[in-house]
Protein backbone atom coordinates (compact mmCIF):
# COMPACT_ATOMS: atom_id res chain seq x y z
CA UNK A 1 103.79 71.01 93.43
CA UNK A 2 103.84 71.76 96.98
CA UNK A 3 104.27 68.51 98.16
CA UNK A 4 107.17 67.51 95.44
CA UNK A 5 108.77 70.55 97.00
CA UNK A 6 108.73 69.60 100.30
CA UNK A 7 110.26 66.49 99.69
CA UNK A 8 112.75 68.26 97.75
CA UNK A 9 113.61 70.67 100.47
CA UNK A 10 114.04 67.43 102.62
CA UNK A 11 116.86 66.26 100.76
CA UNK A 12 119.28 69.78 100.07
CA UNK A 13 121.05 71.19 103.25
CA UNK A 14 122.82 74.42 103.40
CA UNK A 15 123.06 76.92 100.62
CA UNK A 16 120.83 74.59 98.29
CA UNK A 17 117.87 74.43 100.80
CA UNK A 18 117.73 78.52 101.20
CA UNK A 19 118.18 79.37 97.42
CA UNK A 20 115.18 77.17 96.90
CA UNK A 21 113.57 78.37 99.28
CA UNK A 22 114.11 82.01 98.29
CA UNK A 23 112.93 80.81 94.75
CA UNK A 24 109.96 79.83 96.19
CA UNK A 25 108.69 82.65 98.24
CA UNK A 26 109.80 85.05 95.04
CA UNK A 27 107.31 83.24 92.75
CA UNK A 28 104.99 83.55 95.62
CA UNK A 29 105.90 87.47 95.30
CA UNK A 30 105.21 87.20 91.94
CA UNK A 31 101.77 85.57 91.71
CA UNK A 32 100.62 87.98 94.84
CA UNK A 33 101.58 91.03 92.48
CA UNK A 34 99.51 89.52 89.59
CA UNK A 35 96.52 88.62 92.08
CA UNK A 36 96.43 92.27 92.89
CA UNK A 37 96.99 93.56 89.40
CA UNK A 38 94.49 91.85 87.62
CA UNK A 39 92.08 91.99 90.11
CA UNK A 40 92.49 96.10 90.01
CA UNK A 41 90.86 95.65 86.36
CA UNK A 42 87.88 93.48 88.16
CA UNK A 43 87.24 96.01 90.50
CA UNK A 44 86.79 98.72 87.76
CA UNK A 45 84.88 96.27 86.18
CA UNK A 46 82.46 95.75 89.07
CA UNK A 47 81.85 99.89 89.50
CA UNK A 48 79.50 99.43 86.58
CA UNK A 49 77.71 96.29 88.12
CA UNK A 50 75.75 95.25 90.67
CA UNK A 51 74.52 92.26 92.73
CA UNK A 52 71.18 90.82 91.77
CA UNK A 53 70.38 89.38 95.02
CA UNK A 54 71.78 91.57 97.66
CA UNK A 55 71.62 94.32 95.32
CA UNK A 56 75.49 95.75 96.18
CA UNK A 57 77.54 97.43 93.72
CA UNK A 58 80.01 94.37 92.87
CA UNK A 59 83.06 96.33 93.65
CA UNK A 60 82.34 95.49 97.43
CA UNK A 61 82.57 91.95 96.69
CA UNK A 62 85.86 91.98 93.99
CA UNK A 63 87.25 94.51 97.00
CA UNK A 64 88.25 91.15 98.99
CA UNK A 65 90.69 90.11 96.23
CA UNK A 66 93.26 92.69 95.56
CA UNK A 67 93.36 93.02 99.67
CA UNK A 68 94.26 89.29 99.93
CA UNK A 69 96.64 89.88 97.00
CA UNK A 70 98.23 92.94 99.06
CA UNK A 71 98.48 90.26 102.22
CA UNK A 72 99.77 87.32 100.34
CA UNK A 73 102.75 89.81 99.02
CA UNK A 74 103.03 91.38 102.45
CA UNK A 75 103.58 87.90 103.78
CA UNK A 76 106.19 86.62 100.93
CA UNK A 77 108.34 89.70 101.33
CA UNK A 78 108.54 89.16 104.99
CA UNK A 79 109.54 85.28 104.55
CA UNK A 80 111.98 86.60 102.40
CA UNK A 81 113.36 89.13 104.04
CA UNK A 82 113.85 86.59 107.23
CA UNK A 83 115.34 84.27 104.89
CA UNK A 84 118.09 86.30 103.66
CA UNK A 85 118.51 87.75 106.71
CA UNK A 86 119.41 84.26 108.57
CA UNK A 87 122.68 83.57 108.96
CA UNK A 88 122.44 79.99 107.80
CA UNK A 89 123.30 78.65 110.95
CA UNK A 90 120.04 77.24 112.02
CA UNK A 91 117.91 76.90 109.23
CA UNK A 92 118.47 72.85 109.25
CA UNK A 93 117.57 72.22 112.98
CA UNK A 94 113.76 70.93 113.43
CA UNK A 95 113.19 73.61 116.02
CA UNK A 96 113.42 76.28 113.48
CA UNK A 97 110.63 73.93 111.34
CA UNK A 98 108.29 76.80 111.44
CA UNK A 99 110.37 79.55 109.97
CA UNK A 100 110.56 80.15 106.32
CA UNK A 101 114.80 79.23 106.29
């Protein structure tokens, strides 16, 4: 999907390229906020369990995925943010490659 979405994004210019692109990172948004949510019901899940080997309480090791779930939002709502925020003026140059618009 990623790739048949780059080569999509190749193709639009101007007010086409950013809406999709805005669709993009808000479905990113999305699937962070269900990473964290469901993984808030793991965690509870692994106060009542523990490690075999290394003999942790698993909550220490489910801890890792609601954090990367709080990240991955973080991250989506700040490409977001800089995409709506652009003017529109220099999201189709190559220098500007790196940025999310």
């Amino acid at each position: 999907a990623h790739v048949a979405l780059d080569l999509l994004l190749m193709h639009l210019k101007g007010f086409s390229k950013k809406a999709l692109m805005l669709i993009n990172i808000g479905l990113i948004a999305v699937l962070a906020g269900a990473i964290f949510i469901s993984a808030l019901a793991l965690f509870e899940l692994g106060t009542m369990q523990e490690s075999p080997a290394l003999e942790l309480p698993m909550h220490w090791v489910y801890s890792v995925i609601p954090v990367s779930g709080i990240l991955l939002l973080y991250y989506a709502l700040r490409d977001f943010w800089t995409c709506l925020t652009n003017k529109g003026h220099a999201f189709d140059r190559k220098e500007e490659e790196g940025k999310p618009c």
